[in-house]
C-alpha atoms as a PDB file:
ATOM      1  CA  UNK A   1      -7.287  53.972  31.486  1.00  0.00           C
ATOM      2  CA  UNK A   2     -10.512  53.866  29.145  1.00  0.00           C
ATOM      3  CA  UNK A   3     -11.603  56.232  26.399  1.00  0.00           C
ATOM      4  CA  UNK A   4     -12.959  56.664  23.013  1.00  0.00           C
ATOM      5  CA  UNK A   5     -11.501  57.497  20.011  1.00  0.00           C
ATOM      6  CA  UNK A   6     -11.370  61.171  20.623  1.00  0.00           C
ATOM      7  CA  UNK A   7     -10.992  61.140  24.312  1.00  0.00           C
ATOM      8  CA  UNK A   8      -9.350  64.534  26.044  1.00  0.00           C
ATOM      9  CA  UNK A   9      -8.739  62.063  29.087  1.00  0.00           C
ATOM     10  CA  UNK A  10      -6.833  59.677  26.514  1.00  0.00           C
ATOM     11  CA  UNK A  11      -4.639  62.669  24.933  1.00  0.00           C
ATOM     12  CA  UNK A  12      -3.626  63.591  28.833  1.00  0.00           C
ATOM     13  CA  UNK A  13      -2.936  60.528  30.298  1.00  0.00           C
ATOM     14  CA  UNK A  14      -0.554  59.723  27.389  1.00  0.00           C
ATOM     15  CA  UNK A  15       1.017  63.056  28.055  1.00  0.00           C
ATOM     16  CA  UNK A  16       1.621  62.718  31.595  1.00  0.00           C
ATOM     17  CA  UNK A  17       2.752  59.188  30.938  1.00  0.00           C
ATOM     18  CA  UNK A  18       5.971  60.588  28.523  1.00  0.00           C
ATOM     19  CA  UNK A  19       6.353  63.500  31.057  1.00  0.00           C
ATOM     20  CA  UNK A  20       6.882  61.011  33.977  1.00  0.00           C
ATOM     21  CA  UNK A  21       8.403  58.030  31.830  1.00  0.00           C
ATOM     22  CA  UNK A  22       5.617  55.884  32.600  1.00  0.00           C
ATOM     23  CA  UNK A  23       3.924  53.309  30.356  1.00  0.00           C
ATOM     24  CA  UNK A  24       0.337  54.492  29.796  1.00  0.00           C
ATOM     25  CA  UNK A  25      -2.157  51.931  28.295  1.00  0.00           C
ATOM     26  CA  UNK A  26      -5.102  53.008  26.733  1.00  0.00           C
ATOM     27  CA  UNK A  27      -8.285  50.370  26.750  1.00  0.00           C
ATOM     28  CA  UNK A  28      -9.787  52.299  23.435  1.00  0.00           C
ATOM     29  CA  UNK A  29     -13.948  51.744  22.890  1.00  0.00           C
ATOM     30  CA  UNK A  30     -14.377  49.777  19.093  1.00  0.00           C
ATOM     31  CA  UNK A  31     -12.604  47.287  17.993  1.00  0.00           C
ATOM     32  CA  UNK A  32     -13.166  48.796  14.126  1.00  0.00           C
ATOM     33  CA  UNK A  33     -10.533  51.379  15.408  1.00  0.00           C
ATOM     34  CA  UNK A  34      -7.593  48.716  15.140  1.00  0.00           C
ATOM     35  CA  UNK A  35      -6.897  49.031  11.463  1.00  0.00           C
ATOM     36  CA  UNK A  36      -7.445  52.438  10.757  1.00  0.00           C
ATOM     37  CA  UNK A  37      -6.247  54.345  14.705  1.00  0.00           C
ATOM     38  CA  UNK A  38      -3.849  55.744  12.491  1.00  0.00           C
ATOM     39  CA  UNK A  39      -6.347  58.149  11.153  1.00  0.00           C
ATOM     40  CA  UNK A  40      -7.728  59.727  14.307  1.00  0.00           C
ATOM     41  CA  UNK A  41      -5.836  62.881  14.996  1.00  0.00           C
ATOM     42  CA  UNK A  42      -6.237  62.403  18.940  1.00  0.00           C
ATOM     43  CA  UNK A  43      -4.896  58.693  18.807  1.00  0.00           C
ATOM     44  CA  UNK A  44      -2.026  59.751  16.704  1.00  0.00           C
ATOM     45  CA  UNK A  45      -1.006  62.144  19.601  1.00  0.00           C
ATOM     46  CA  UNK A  46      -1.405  59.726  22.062  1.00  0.00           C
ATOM     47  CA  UNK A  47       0.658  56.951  20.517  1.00  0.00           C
ATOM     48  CA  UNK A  48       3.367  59.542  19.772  1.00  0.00           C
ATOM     49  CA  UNK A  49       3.475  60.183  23.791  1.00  0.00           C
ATOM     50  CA  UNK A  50       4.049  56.727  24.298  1.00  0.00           C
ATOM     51  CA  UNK A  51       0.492  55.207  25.022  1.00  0.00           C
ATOM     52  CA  UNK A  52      -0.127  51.707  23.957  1.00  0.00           C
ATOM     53  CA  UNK A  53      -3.516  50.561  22.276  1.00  0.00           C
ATOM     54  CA  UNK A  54      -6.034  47.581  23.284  1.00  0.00           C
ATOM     55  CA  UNK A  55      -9.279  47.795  21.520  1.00  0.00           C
ATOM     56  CA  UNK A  56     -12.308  46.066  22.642  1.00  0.00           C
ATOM     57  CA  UNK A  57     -16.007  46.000  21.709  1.00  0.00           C
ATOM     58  CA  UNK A  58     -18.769  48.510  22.358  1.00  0.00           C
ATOM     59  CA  UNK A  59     -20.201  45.605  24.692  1.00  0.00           C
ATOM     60  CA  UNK A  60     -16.996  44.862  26.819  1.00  0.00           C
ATOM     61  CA  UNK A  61     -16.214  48.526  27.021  1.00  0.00           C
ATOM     62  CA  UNK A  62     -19.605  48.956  29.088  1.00  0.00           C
ATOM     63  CA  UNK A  63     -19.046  46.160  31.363  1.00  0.00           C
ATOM     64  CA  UNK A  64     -16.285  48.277  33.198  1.00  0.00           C
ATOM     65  CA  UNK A  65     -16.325  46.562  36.445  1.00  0.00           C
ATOM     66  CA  UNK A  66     -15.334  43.461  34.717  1.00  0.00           C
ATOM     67  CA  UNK A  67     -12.938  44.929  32.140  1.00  0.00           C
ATOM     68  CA  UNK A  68     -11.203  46.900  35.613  1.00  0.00           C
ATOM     69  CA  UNK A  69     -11.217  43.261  37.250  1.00  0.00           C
ATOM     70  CA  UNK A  70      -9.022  41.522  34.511  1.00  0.00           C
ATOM     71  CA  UNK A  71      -6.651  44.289  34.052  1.00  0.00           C
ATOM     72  CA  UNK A  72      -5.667  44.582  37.516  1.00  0.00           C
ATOM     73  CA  UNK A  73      -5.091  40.688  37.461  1.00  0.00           C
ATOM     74  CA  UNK A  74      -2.961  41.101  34.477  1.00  0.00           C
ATOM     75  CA  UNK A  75      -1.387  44.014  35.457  1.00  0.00           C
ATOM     76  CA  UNK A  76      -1.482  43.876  39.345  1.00  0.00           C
ATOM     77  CA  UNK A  77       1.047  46.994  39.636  1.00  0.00           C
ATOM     78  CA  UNK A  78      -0.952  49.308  37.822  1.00  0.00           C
ATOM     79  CA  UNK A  79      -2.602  52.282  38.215  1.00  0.00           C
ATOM     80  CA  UNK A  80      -6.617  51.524  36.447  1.00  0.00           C
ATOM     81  CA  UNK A  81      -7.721  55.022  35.998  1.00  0.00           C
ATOM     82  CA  UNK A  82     -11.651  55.318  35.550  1.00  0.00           C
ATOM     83  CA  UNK A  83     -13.038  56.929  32.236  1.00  0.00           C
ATOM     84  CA  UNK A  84     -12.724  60.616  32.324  1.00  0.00           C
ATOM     85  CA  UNK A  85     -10.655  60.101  35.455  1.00  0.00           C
ATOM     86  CA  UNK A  86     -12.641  60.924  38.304  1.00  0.00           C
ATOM     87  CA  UNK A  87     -11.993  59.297  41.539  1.00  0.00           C
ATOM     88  CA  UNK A  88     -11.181  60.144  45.327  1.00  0.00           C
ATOM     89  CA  UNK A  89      -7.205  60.799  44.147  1.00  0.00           C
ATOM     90  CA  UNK A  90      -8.416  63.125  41.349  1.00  0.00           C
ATOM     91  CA  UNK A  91     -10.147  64.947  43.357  1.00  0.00           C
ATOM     92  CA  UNK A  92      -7.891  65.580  46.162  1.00  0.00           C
ATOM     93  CA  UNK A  93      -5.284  66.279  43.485  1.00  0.00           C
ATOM     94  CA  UNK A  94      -7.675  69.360  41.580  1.00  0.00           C
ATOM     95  CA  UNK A  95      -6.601  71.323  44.930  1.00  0.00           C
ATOM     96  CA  UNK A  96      -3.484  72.130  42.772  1.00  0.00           C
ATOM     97  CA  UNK A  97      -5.684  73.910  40.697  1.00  0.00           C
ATOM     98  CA  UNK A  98      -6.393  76.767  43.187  1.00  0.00           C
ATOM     99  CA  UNK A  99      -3.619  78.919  44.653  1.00  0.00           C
ATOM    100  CA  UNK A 100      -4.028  82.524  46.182  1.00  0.00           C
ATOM    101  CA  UNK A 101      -4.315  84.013  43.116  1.00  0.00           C
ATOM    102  CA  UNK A 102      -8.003  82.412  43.086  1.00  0.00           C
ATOM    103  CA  UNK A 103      -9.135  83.369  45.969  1.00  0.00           C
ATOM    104  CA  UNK A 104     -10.169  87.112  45.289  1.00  0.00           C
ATOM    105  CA  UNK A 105     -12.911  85.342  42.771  1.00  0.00           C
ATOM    106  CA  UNK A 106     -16.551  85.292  43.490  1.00  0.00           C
ATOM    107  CA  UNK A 107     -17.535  82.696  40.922  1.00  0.00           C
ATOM    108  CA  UNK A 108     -15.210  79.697  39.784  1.00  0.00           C
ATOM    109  CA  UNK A 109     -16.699  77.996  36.868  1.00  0.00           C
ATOM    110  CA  UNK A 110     -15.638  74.973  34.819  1.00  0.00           C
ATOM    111  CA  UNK A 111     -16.886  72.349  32.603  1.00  0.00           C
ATOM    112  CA  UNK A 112     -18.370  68.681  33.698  1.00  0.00           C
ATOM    113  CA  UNK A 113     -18.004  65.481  32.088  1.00  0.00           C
ATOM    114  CA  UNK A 114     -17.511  62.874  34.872  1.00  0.00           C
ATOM    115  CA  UNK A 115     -17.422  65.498  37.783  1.00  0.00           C
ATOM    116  CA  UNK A 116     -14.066  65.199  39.071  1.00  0.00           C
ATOM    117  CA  UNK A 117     -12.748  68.627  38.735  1.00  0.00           C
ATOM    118  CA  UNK A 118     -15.813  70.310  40.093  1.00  0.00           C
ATOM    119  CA  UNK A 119     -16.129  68.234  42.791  1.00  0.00           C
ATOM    120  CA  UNK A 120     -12.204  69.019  43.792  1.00  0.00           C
ATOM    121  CA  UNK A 121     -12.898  72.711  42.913  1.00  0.00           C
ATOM    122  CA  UNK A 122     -16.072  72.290  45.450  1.00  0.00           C
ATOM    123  CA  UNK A 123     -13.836  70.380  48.129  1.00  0.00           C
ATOM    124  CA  UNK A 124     -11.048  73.264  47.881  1.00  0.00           C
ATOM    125  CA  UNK A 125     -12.934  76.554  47.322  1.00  0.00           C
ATOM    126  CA  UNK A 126     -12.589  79.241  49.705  1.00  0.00           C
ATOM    127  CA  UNK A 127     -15.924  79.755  51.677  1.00  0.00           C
ATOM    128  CA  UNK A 128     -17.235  82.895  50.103  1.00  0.00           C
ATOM    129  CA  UNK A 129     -16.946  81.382  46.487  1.00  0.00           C
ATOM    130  CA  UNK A 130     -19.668  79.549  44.830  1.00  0.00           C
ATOM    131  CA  UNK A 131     -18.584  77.116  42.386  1.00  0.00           C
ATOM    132  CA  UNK A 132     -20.495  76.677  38.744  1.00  0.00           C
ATOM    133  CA  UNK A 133     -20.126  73.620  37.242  1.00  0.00           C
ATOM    134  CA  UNK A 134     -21.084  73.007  33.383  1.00  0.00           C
ATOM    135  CA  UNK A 135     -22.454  69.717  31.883  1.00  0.00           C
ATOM    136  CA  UNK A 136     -21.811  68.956  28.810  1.00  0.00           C
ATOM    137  CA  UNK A 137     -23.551  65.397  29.297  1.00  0.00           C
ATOM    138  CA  UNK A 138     -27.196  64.793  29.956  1.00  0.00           C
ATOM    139  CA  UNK A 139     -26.644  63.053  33.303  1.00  0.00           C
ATOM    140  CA  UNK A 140     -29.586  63.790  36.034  1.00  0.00           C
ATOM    141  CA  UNK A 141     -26.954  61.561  38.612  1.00  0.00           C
ATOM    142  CA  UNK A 142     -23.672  63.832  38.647  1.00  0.00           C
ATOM    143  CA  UNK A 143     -25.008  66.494  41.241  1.00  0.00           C
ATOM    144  CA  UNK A 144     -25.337  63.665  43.912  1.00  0.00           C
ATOM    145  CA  UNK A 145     -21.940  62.191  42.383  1.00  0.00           C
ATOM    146  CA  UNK A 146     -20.191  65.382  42.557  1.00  0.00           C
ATOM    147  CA  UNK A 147     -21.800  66.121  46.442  1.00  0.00           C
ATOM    148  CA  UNK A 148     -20.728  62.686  47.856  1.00  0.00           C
ATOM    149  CA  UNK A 149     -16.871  63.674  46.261  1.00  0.00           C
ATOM    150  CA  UNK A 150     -16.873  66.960  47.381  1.00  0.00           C
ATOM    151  CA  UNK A 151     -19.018  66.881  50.984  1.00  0.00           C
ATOM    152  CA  UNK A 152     -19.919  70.220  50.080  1.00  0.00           C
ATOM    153  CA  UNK A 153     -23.118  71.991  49.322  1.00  0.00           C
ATOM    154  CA  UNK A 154     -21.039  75.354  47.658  1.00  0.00           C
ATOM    155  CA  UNK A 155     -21.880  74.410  43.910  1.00  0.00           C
ATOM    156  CA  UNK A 156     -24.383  74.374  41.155  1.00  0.00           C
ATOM    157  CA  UNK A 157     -24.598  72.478  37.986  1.00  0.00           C
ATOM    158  CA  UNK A 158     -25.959  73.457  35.190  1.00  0.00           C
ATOM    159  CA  UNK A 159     -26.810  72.198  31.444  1.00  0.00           C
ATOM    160  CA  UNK A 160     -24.725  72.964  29.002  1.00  0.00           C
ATOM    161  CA  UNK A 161     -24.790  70.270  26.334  1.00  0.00           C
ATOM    162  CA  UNK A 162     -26.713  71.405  23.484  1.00  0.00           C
ATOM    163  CA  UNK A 163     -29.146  68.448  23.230  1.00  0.00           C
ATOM    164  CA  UNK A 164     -25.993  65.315  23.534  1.00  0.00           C
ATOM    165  CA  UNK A 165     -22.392  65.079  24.642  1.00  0.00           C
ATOM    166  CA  UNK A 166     -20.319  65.469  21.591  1.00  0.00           C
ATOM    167  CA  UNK A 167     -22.780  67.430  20.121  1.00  0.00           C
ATOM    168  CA  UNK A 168     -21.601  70.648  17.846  1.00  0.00           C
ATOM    169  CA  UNK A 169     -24.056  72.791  16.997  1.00  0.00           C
ATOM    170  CA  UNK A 170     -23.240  75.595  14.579  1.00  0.00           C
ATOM    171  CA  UNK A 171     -24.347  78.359  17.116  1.00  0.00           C
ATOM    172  CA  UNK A 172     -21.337  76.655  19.565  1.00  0.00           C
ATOM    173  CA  UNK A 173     -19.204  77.286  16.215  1.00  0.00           C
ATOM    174  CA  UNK A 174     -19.889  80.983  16.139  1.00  0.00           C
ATOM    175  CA  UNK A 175     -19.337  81.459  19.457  1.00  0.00           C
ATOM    176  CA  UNK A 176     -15.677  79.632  19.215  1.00  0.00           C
ATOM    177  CA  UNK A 177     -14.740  81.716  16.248  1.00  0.00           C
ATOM    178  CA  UNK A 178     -16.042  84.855  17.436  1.00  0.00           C
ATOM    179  CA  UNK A 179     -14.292  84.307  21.113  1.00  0.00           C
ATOM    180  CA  UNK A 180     -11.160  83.235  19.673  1.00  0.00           C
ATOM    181  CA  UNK A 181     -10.803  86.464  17.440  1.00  0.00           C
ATOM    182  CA  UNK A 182     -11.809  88.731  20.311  1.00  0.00           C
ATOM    183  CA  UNK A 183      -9.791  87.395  22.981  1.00  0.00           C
ATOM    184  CA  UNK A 184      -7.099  85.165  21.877  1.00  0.00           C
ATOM    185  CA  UNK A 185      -8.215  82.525  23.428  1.00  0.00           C
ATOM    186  CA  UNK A 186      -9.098  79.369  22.082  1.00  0.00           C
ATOM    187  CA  UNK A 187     -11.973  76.529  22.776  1.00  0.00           C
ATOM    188  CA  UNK A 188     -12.853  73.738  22.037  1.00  0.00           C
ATOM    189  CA  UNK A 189     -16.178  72.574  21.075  1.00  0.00           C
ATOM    190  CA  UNK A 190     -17.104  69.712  23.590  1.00  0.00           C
ATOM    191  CA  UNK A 191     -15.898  71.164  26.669  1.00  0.00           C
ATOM    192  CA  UNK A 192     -15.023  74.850  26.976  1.00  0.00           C
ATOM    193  CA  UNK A 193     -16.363  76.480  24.183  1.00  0.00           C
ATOM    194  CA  UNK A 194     -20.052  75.171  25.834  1.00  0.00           C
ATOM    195  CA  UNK A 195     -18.560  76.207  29.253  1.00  0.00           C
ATOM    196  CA  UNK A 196     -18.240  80.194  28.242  1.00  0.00           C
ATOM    197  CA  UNK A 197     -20.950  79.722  25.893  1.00  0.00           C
ATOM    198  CA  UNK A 198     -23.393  79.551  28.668  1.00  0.00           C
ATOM    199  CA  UNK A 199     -20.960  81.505  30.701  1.00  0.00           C
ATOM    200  CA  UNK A 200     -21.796  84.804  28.244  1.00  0.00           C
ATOM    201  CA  UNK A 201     -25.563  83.902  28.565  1.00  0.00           C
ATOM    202  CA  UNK A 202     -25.975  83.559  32.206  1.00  0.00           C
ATOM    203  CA  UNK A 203     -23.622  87.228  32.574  1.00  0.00           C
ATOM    204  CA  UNK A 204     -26.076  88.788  29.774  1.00  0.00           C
ATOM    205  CA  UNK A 205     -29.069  87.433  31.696  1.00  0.00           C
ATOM    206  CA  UNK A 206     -28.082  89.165  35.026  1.00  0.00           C
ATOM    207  CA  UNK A 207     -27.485  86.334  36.790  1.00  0.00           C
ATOM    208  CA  UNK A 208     -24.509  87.379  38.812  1.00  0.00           C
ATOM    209  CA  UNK A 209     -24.405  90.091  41.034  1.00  0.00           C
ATOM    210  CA  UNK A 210     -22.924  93.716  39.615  1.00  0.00           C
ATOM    211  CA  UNK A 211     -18.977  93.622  40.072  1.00  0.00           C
ATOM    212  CA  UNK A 212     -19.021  89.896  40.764  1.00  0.00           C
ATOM    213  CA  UNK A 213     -15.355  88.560  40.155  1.00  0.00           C
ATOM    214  CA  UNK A 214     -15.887  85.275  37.534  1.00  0.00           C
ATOM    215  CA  UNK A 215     -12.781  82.648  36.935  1.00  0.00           C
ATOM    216  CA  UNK A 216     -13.779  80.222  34.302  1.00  0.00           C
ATOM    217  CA  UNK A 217     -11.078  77.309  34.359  1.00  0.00           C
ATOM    218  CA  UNK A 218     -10.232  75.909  30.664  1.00  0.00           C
ATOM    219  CA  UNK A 219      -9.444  72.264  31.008  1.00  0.00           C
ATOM    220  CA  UNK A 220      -7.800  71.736  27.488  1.00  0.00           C
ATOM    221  CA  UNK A 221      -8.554  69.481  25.081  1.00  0.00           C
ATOM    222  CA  UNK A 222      -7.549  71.230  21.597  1.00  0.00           C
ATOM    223  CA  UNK A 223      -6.444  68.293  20.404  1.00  0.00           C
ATOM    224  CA  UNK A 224      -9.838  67.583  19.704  1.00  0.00           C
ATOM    225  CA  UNK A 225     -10.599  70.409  17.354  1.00  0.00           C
ATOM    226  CA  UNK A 226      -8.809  68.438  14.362  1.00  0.00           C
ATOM    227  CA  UNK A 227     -11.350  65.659  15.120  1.00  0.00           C
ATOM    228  CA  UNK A 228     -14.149  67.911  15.100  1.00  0.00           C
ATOM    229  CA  UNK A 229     -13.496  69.852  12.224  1.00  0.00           C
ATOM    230  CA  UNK A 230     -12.718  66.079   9.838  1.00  0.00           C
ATOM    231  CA  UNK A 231     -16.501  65.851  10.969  1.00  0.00           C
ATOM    232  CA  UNK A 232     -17.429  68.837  10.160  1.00  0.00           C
ATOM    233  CA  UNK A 233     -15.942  68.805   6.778  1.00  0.00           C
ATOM    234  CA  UNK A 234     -18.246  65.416   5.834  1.00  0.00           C
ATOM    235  CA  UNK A 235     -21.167  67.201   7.306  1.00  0.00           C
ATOM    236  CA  UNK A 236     -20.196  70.274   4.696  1.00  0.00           C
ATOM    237  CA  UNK A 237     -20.494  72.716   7.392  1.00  0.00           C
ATOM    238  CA  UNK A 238     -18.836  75.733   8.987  1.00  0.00           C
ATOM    239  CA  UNK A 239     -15.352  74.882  10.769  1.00  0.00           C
ATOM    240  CA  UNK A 240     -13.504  75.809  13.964  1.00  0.00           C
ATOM    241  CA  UNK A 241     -10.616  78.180  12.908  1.00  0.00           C
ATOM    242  CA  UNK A 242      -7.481  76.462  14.961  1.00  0.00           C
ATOM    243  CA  UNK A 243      -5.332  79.050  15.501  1.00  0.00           C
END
């Protein structure tokens, strides 16, 4: 499968790959990151699962139809997972996600990269619920994306990504801290902490119904605080307390 050098997707795959005994591959975006992987907190986890490294240029990393092409050929028994892993199998497999303890919820909300786990959410939802889905990319394409996976109208997306994905603004910060100290809980600053971020301002700005029953999903990915806080510290600002 395909990442960059702090990619959630990455850190799971490698996971599930030492949980099954499976060799994982991961096709990494930079070549620069070949000497110095070693470095990168989220890398270092993956490697120690088991994952195996190829990096390859910015340029070849775009052309992904290719790249998919010449990896099947040299690997013809493989499994090619798409970035972020969204596809018609990740989608069907999200319905693991609900159970009947989810289906007393009005409102189940997660976070959107590639659209995969909304969409499955949206495929799998109960017909009373409405589904809120939480970009944290500037992408204008992944509502018709996420309606042709999940042949449902039952969702909404909405912005969420401060400007950029990847982007940490020290508001987001705050809000991590102050979350994490209140409820024990902790986020992470691409995915989740935006997620209930927006999740606080939409409840604050009446847009759900009195007594409305709200699940917000948290999809992982605290790996990536280590990452975010060695940037942080270069950018001499505030840092996420990883508790």
């Amino acid at each position: 499968t395909f990442g960059g050098a702090f990619s959630n997707h990455i850190a799971a795959v490698a996971a599930l790959g030492r949980e099954q005994s499976m060799r994982t591959l991961g096709i990494i975006r930079g070549e620069e990151l070949q000497k110095k992987w070693q470095e990168n907190p989220t890398l270092q986890i993956a490697h120690a699962n088991g994952m195996d490294f190829r990096f390859v240029s910015r340029e070849e990393y775009r052309n992904k139809e290719s790249l998919t092409q010449n990896l099947q050929k040299e690997f013809p028994d493989a499994l090619i997972i798409p970035e972020g892993g969204t596809n018609h199998q990740a989608v069907k497999g999200v319905q693991h996600m609900l159970n009947e303890g989810t289906k007393s919820f009005d409102y189940l909300c997660t976070a959107v990269g590639t659209g995969g786990t909304v969409a499955g959410i949206s495929r799998f939802a109960e017909g009373n619920q409405k589904v809120l889905g939480f970009k944290v990319v500037d992408d204008h394409s992944l509502d018709d994306s996420v309606l042709k996976l999940s042949e449902r109208n039952n969702f909404e997306l909405i912005e969420a990504h401060d400007g950029s994905y990847g982007k940490i603004t020290d508001e987001n910060i705050r809000f991590i801290n102050d979350f994490s100290e209140k409820f024990g809980i902790q986020l992470e600053p691409i995915y989740t902490g935006k997620m209930m971020k927006k999740v606080f301002e939409l409840m604050e700005g009446s847009y759900f119904p009195e007594n409305s029953k709200i699940l917000a999903f948290h999809t992982g990915g605290l790996q990536g605080i280590e990452g975010a806080n060695e940037m942080l510290r270069k950018q001499k600002r505030d840092l996420i307390i990883n508790r």
